[in-house]
PDB file of N, CA and C in Angstrom:
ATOM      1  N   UNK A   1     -38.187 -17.249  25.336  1.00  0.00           N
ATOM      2  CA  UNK A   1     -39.572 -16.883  25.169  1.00  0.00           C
ATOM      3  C   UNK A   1     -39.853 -16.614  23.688  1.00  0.00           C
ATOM      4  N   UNK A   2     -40.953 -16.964  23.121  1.00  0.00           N
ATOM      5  CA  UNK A   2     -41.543 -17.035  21.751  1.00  0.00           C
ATOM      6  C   UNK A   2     -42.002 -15.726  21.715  1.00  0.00           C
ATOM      7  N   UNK A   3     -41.763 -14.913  20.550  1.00  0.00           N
ATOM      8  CA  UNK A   3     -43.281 -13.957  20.677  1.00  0.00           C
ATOM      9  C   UNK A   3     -43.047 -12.916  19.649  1.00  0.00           C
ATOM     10  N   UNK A   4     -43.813 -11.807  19.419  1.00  0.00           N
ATOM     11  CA  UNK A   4     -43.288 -10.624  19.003  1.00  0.00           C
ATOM     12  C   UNK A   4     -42.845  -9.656  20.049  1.00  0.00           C
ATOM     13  N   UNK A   5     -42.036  -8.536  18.908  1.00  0.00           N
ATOM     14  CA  UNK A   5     -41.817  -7.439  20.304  1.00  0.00           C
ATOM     15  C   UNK A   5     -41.871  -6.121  19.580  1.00  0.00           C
ATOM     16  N   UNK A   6     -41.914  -4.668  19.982  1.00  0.00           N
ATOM     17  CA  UNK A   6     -42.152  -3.469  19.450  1.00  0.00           C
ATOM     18  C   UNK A   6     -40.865  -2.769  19.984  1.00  0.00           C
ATOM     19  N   UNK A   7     -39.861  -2.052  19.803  1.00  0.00           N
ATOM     20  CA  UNK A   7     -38.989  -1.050  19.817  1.00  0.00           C
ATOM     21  C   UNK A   7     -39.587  -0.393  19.826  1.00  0.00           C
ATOM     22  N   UNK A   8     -39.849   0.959  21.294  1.00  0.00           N
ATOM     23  CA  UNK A   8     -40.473   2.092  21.145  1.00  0.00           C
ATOM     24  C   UNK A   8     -39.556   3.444  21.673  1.00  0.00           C
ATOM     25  N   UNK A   9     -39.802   4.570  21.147  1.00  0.00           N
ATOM     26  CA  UNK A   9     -38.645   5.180  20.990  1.00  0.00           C
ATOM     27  C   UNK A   9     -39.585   6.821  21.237  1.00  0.00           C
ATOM     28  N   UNK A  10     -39.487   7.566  22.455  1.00  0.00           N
ATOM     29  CA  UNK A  10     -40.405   8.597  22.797  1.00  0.00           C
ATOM     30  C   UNK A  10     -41.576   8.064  22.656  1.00  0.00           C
ATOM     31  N   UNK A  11     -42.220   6.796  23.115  1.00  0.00           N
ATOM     32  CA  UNK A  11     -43.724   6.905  22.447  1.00  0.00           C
ATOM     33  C   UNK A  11     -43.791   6.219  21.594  1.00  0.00           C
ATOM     34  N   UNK A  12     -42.962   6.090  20.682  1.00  0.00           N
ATOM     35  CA  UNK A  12     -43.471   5.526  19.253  1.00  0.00           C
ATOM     36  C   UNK A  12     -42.723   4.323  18.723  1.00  0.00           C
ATOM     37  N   UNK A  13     -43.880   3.156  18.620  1.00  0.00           N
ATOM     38  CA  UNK A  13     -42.985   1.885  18.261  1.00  0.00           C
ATOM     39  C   UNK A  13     -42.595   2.297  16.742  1.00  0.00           C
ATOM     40  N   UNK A  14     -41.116   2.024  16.951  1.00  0.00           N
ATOM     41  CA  UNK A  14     -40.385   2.410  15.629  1.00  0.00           C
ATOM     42  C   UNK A  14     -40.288   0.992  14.581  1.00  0.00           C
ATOM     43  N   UNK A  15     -39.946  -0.575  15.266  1.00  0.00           N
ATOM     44  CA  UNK A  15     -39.515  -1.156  14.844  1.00  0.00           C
ATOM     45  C   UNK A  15     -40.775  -3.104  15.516  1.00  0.00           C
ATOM     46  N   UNK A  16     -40.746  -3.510  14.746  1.00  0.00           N
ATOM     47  CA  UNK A  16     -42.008  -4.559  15.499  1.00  0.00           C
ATOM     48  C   UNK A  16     -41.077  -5.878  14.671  1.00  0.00           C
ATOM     49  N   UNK A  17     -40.570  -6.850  15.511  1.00  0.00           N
ATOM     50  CA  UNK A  17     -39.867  -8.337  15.374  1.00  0.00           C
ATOM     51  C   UNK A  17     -40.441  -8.930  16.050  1.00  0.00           C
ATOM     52  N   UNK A  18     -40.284 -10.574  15.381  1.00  0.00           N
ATOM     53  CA  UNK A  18     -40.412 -11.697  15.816  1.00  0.00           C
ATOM     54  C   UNK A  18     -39.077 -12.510  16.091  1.00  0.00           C
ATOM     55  N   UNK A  19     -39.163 -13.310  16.964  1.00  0.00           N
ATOM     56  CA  UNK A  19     -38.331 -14.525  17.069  1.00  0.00           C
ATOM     57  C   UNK A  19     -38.571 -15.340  18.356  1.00  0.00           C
ATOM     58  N   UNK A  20     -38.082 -16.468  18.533  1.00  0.00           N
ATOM     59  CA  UNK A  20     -38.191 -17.664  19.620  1.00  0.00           C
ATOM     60  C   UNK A  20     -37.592 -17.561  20.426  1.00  0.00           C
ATOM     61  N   UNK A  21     -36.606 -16.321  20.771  1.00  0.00           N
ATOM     62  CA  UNK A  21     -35.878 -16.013  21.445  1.00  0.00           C
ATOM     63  C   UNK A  21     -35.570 -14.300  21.715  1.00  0.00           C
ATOM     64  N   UNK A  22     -36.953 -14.226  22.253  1.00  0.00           N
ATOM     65  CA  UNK A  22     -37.022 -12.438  21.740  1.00  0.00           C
ATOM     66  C   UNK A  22     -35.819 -11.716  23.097  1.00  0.00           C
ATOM     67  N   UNK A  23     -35.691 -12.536  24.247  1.00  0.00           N
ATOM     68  CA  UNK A  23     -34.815 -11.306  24.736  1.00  0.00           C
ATOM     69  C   UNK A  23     -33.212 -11.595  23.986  1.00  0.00           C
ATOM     70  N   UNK A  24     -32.995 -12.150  23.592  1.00  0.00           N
ATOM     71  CA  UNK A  24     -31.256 -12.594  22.345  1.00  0.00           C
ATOM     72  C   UNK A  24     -31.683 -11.613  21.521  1.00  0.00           C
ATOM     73  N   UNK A  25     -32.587 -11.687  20.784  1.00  0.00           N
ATOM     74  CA  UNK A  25     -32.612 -10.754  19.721  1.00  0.00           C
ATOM     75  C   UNK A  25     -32.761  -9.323  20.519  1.00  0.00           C
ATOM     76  N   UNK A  26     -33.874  -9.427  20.786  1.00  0.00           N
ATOM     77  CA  UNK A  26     -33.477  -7.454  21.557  1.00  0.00           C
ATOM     78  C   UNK A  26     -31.904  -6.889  21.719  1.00  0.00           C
ATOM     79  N   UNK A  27     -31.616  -7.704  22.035  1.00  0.00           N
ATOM     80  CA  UNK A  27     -30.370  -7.540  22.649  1.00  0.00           C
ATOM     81  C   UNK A  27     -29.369  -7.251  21.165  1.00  0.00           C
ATOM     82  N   UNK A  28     -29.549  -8.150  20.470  1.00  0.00           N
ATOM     83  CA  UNK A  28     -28.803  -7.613  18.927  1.00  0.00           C
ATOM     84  C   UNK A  28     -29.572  -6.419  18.459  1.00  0.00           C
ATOM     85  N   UNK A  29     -30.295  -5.692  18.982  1.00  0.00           N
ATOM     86  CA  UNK A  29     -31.088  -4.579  17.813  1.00  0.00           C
ATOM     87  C   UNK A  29     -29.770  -3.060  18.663  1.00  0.00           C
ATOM     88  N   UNK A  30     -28.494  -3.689  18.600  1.00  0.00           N
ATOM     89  CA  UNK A  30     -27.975  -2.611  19.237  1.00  0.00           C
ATOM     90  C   UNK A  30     -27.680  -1.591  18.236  1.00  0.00           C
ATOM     91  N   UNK A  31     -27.696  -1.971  16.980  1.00  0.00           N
ATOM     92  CA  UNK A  31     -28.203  -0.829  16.022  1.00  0.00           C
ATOM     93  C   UNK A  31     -29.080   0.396  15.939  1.00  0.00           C
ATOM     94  N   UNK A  32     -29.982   0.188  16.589  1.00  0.00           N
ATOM     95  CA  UNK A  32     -31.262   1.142  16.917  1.00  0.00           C
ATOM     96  C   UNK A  32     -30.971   1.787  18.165  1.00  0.00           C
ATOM     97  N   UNK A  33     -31.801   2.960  18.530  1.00  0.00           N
ATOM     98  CA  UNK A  33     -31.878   3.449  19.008  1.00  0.00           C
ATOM     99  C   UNK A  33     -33.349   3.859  19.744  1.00  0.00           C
ATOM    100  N   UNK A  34     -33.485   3.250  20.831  1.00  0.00           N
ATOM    101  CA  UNK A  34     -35.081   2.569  21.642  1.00  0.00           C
ATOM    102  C   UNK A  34     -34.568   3.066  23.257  1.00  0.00           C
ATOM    103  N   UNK A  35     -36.538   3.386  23.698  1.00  0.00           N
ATOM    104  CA  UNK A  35     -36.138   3.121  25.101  1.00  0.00           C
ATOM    105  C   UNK A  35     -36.942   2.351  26.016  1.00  0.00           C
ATOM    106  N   UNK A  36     -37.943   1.771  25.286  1.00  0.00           N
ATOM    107  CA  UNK A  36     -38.615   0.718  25.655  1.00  0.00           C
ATOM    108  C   UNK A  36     -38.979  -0.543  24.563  1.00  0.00           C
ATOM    109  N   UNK A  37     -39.478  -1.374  25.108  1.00  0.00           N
ATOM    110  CA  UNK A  37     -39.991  -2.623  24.896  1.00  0.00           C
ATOM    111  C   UNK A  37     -41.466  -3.294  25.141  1.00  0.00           C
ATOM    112  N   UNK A  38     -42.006  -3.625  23.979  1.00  0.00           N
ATOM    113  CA  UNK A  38     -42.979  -4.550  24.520  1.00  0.00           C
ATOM    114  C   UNK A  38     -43.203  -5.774  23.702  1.00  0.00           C
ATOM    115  N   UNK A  39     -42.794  -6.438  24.402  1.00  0.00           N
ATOM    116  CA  UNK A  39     -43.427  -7.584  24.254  1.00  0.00           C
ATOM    117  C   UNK A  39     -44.517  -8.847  24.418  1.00  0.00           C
ATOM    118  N   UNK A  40     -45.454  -9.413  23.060  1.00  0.00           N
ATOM    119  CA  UNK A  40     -46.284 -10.213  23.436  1.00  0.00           C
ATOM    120  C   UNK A  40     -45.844 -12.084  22.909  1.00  0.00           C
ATOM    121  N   UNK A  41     -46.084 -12.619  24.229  1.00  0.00           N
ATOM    122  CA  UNK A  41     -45.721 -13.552  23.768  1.00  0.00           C
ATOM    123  C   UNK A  41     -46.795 -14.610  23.342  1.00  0.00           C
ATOM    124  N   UNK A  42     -46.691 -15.304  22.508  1.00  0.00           N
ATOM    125  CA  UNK A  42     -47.153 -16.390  21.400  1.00  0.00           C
ATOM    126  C   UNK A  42     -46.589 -17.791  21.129  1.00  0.00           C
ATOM    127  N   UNK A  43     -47.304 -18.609  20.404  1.00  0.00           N
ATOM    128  CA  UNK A  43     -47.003 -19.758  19.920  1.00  0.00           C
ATOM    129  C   UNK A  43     -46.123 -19.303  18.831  1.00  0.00           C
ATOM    130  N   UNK A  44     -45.284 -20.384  18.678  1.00  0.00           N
ATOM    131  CA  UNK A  44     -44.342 -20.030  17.396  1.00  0.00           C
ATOM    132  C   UNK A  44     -45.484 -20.111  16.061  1.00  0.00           C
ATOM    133  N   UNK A  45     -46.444 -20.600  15.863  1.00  0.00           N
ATOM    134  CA  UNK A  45     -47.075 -20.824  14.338  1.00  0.00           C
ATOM    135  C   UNK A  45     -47.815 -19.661  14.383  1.00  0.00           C
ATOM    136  N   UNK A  46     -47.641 -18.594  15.228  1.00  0.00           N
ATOM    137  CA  UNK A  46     -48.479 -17.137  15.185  1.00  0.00           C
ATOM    138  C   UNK A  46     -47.842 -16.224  14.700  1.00  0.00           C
ATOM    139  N   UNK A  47     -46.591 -16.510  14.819  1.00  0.00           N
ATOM    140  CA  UNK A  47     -45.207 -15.077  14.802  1.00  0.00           C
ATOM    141  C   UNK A  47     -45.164 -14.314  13.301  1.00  0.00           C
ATOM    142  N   UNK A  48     -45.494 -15.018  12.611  1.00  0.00           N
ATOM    143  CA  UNK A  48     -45.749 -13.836  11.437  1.00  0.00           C
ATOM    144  C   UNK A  48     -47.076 -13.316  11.091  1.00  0.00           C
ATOM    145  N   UNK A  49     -48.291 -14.205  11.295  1.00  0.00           N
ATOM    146  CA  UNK A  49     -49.332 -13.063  11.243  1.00  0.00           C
ATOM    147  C   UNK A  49     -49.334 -11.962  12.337  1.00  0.00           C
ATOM    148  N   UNK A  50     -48.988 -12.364  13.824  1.00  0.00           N
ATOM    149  CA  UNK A  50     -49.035 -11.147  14.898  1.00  0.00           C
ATOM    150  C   UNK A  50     -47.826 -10.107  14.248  1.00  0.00           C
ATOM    151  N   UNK A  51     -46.752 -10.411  13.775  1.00  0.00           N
ATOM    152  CA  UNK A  51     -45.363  -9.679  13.394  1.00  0.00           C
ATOM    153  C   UNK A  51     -46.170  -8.476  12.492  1.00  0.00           C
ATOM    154  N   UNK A  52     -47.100  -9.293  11.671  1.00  0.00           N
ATOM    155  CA  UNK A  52     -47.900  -8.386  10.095  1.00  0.00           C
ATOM    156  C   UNK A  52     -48.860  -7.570  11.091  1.00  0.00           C
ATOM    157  N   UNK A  53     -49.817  -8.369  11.735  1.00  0.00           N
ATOM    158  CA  UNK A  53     -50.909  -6.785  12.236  1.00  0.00           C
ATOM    159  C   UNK A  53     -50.329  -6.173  13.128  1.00  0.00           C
ATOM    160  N   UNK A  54     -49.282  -6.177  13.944  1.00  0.00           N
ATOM    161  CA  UNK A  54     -48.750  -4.932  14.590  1.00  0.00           C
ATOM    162  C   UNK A  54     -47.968  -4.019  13.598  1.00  0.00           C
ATOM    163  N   UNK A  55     -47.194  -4.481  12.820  1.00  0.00           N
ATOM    164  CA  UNK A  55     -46.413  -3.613  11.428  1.00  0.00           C
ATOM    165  C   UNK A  55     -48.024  -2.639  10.794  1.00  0.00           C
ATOM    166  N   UNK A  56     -48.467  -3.396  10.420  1.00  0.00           N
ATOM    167  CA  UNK A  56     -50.058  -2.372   9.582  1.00  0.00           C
ATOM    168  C   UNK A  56     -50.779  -1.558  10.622  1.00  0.00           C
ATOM    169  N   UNK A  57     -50.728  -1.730  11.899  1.00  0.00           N
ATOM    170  CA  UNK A  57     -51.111  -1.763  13.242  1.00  0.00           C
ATOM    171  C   UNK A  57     -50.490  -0.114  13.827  1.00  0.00           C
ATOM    172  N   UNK A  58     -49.015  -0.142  13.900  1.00  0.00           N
ATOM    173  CA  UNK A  58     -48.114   0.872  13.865  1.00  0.00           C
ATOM    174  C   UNK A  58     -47.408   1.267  12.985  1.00  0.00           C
ATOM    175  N   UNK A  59     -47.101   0.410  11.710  1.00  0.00           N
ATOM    176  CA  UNK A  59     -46.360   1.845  10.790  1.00  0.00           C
ATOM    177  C   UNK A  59     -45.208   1.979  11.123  1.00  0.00           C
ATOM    178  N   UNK A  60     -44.401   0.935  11.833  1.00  0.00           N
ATOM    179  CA  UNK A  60     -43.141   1.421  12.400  1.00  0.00           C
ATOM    180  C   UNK A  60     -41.743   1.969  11.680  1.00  0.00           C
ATOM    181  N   UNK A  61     -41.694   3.391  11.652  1.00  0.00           N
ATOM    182  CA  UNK A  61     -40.305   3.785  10.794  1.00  0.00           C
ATOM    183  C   UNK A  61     -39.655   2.844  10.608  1.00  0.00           C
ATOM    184  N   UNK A  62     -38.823   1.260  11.073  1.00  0.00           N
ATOM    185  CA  UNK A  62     -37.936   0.819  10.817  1.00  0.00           C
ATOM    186  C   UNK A  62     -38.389  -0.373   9.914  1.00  0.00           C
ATOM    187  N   UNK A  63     -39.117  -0.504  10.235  1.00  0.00           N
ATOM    188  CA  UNK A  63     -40.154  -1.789   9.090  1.00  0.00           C
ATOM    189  C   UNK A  63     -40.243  -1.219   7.811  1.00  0.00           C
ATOM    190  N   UNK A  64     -40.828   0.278   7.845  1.00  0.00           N
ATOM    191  CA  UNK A  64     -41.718   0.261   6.628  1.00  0.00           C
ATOM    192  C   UNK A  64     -40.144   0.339   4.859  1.00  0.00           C
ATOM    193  N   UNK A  65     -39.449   0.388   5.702  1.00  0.00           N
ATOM    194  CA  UNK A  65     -38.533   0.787   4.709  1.00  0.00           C
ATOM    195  C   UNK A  65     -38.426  -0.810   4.026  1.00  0.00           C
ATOM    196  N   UNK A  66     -38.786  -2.077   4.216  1.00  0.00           N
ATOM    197  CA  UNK A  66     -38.370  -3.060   3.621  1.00  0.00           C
ATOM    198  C   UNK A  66     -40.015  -3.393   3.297  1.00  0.00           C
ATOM    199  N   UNK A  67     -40.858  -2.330   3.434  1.00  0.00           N
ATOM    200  CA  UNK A  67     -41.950  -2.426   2.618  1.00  0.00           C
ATOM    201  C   UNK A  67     -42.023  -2.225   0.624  1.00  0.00           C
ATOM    202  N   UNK A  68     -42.444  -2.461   0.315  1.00  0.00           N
ATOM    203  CA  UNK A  68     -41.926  -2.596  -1.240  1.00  0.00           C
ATOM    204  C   UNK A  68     -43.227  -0.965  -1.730  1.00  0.00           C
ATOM    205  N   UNK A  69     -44.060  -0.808  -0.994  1.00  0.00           N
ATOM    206  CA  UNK A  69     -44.647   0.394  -1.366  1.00  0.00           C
ATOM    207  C   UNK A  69     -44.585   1.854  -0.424  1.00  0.00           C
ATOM    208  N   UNK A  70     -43.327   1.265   0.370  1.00  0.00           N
ATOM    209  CA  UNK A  70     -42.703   2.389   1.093  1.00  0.00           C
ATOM    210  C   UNK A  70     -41.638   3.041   0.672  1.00  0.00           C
ATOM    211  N   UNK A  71     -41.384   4.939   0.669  1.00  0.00           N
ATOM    212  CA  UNK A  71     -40.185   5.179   0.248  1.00  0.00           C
ATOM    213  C   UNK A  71     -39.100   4.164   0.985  1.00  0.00           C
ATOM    214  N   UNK A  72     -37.920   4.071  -0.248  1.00  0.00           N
ATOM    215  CA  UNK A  72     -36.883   3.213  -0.088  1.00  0.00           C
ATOM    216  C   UNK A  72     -35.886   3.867   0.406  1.00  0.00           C
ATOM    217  N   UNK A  73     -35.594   4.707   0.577  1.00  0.00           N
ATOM    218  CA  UNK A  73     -33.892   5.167   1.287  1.00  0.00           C
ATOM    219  C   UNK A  73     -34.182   4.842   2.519  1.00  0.00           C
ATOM    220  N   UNK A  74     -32.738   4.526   3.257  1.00  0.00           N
ATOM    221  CA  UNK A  74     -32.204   4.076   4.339  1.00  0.00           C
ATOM    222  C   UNK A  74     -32.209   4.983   5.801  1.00  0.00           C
ATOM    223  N   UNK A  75     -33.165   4.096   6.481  1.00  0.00           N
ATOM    224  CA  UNK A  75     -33.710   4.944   7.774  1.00  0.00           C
ATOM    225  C   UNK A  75     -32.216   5.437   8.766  1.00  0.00           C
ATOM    226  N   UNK A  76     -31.668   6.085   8.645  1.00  0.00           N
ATOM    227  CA  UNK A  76     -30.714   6.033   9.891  1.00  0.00           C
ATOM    228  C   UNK A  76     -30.988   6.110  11.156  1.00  0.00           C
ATOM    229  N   UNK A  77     -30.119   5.069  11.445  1.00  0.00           N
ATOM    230  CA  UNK A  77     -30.265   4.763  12.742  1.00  0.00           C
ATOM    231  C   UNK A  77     -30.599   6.200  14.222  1.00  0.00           C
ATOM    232  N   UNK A  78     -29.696   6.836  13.989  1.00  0.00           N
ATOM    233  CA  UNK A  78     -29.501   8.368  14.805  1.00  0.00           C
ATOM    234  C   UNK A  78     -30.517   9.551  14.585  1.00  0.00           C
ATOM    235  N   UNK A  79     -31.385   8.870  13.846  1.00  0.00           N
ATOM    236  CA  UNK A  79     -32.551  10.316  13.517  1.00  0.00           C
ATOM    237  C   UNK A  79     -33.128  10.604  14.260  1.00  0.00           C
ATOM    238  N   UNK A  80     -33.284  11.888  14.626  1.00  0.00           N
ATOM    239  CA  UNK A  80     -34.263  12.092  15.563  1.00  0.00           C
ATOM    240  C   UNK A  80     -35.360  12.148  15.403  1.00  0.00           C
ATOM    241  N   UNK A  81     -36.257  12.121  16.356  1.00  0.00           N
ATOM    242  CA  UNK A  81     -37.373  11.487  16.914  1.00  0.00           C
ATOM    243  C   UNK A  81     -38.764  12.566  15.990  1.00  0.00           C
ATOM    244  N   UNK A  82     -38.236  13.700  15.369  1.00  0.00           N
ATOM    245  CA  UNK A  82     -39.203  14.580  15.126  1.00  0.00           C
ATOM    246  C   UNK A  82     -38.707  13.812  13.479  1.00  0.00           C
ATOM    247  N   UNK A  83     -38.151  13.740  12.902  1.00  0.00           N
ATOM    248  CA  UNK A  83     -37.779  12.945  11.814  1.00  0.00           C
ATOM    249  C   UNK A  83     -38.338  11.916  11.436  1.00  0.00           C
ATOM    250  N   UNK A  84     -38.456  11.405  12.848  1.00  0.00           N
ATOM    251  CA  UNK A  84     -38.675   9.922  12.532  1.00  0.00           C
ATOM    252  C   UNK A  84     -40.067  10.026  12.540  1.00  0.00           C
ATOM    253  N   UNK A  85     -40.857  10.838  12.944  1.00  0.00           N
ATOM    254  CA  UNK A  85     -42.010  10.825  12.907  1.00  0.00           C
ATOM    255  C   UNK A  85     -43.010  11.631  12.124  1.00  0.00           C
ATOM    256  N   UNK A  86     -42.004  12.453  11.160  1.00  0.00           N
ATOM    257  CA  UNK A  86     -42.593  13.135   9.762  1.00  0.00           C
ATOM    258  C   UNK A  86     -42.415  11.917   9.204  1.00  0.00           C
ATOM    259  N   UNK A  87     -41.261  11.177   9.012  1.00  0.00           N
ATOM    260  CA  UNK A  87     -41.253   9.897   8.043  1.00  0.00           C
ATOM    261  C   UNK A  87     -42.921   9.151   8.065  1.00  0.00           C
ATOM    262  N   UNK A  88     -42.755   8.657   9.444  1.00  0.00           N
ATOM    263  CA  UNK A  88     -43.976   7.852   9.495  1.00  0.00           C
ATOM    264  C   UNK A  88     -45.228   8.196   9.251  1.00  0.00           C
ATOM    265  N   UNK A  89     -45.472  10.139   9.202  1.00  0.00           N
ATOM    266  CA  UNK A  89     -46.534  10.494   9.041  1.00  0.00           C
ATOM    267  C   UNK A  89     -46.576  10.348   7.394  1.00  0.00           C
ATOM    268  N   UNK A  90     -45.612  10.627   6.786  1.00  0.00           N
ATOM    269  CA  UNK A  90     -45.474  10.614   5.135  1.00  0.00           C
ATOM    270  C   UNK A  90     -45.942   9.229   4.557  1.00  0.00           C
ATOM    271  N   UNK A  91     -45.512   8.766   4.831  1.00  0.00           N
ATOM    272  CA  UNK A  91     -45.527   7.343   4.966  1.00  0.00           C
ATOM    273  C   UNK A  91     -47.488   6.511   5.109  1.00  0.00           C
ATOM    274  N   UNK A  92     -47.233   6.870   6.428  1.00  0.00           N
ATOM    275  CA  UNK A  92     -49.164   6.761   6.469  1.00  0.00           C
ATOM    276  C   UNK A  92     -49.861   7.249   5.046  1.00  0.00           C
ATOM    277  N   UNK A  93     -49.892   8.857   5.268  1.00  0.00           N
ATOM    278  CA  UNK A  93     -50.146   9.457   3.847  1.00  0.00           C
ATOM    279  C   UNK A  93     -50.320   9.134   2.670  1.00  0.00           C
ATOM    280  N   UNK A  94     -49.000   8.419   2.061  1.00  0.00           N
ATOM    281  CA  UNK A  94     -48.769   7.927   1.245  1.00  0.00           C
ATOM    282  C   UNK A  94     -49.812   6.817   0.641  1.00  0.00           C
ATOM    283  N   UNK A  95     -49.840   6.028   2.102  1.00  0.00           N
ATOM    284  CA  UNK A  95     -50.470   4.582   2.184  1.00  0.00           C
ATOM    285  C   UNK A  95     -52.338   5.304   1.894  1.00  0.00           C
ATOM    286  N   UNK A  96     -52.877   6.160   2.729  1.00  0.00           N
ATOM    287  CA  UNK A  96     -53.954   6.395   2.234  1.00  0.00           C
ATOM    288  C   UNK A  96     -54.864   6.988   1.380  1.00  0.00           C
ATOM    289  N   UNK A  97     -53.541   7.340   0.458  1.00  0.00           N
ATOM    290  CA  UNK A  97     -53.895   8.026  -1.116  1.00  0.00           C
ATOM    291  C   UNK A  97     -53.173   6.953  -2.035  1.00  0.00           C
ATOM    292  N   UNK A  98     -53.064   5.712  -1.716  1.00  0.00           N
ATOM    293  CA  UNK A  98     -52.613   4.886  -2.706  1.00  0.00           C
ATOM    294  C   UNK A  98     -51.789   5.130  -3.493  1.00  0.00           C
ATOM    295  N   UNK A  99     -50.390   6.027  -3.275  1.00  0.00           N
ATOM    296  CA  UNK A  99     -49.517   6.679  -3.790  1.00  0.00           C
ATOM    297  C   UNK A  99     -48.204   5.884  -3.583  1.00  0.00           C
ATOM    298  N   UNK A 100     -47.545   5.601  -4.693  1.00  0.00           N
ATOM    299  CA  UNK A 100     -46.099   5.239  -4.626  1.00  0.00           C
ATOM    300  C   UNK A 100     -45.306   6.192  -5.167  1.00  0.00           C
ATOM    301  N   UNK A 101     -43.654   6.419  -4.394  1.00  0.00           N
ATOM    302  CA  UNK A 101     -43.123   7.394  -4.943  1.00  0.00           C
ATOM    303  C   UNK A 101     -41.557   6.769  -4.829  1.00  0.00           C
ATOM    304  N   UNK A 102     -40.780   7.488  -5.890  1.00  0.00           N
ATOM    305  CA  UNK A 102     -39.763   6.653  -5.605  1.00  0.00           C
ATOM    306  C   UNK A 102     -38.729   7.416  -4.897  1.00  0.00           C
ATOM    307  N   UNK A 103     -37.772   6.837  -4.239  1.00  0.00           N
ATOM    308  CA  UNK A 103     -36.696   7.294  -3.796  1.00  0.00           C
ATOM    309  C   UNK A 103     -36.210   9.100  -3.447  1.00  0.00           C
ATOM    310  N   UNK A 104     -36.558   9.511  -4.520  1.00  0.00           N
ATOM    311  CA  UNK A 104     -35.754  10.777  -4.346  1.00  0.00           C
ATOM    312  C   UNK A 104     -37.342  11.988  -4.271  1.00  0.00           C
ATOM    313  N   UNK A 105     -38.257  11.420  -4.617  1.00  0.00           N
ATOM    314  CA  UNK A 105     -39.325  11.923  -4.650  1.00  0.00           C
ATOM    315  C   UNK A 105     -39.778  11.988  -2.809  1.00  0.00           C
ATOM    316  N   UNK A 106     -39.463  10.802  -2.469  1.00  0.00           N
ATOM    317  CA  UNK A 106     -40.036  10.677  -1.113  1.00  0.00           C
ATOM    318  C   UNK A 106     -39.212  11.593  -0.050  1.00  0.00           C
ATOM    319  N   UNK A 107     -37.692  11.537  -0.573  1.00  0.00           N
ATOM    320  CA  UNK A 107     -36.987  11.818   0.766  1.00  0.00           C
ATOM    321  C   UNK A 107     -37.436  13.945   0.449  1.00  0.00           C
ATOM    322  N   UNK A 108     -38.041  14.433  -1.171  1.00  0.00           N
ATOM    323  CA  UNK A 108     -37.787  15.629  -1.137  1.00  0.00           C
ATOM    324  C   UNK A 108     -39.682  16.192  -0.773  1.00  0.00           C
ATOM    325  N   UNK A 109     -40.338  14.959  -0.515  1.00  0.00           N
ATOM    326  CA  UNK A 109     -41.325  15.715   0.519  1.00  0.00           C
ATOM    327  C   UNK A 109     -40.908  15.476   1.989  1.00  0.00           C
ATOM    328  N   UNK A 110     -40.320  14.273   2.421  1.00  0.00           N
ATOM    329  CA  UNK A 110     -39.679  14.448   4.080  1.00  0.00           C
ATOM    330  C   UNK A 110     -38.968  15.961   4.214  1.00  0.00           C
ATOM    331  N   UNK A 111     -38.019  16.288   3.564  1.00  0.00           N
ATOM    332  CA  UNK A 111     -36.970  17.321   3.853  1.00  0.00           C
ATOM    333  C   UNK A 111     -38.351  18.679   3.917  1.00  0.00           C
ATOM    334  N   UNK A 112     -39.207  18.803   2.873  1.00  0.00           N
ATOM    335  CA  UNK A 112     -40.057  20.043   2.972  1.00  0.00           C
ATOM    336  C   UNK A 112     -40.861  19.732   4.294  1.00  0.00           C
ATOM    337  N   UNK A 113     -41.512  18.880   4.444  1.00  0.00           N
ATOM    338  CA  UNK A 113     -42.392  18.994   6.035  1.00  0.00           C
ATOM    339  C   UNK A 113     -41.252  19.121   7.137  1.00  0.00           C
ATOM    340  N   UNK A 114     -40.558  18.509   6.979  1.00  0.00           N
ATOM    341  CA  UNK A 114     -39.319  18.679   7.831  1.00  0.00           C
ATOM    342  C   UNK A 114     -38.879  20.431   8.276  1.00  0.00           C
ATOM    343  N   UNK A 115     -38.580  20.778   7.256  1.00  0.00           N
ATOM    344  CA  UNK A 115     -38.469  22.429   7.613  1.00  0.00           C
ATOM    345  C   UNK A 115     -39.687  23.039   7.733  1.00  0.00           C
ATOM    346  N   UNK A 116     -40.454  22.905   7.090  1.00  0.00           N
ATOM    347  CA  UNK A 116     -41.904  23.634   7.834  1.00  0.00           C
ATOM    348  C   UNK A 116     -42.102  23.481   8.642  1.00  0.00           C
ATOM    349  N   UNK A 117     -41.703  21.997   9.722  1.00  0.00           N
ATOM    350  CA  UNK A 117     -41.841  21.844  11.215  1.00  0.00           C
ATOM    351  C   UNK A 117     -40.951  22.515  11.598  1.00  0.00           C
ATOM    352  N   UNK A 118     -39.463  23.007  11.091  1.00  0.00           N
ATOM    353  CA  UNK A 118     -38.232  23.337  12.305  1.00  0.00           C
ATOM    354  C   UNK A 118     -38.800  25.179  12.169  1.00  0.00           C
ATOM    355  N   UNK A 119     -39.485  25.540  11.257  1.00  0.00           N
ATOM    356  CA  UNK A 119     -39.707  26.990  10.685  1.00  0.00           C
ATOM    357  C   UNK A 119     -41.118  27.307  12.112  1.00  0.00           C
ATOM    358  N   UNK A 120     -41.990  26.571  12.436  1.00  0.00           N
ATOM    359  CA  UNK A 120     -43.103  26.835  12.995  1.00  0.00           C
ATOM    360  C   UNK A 120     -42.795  27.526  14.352  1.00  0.00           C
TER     361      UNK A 120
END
């Protein structure tokens, strides 16, 4: 089957792929850590514009890191779910104050919202 698909993980699509063979590939994302799936299927000459408006669409923690105006350090795989979703809120943020930050800047506003959430 052709199509895109979303990795969703509590709720939240973390991760949004394409390929011509989306249940093979699901099946390799044994890296991640997901507990559902959705998939839409498509013509193959669609798979990267649908791949792009679901990514801008959701924001997915595992995408945005190979975004070039997203913080760059390395999403781990095992984060939890309250993690993963300060990331993505930072992240949004980021995106709607037209703000780039680099590396060590980004991960030391994650770590502060991060404890202000575990402190509440």
């Amino acid at each position: 089957m052709v199509g895109v698909y979303e990795l969703v993980s509590n709720g939240e699509v973390i991760y949004v792929g394409q390929s011509i063979n989306v249940d093979r590939r699901i099946k390799e994302h044994s890296d991640k850590v997901f507990d559902a799936v959705n998939i839409h299927e498509c013509e193959e000459c669609e798979l990267d514009s649908l791949e792009v408006s679901y990514i801008k669409k959701y924001l997915p923690v595992l995408n945005i890191r190979d975004n070039p105006n997203a913080p760059t350090r390395h999403i781990d795989k095992m984060k939890d779910p309250i993690t993963m979703k300060i990331e993505r809120e930072v992240y949004k943020k980021l995106q709607s104050l037209k703000l780039e930050m680099d590396e060590k800047s980004a991960s030391a506003v994650i770590a502060k919202l991060i404890e202000n959430q575990v402190s509440k």
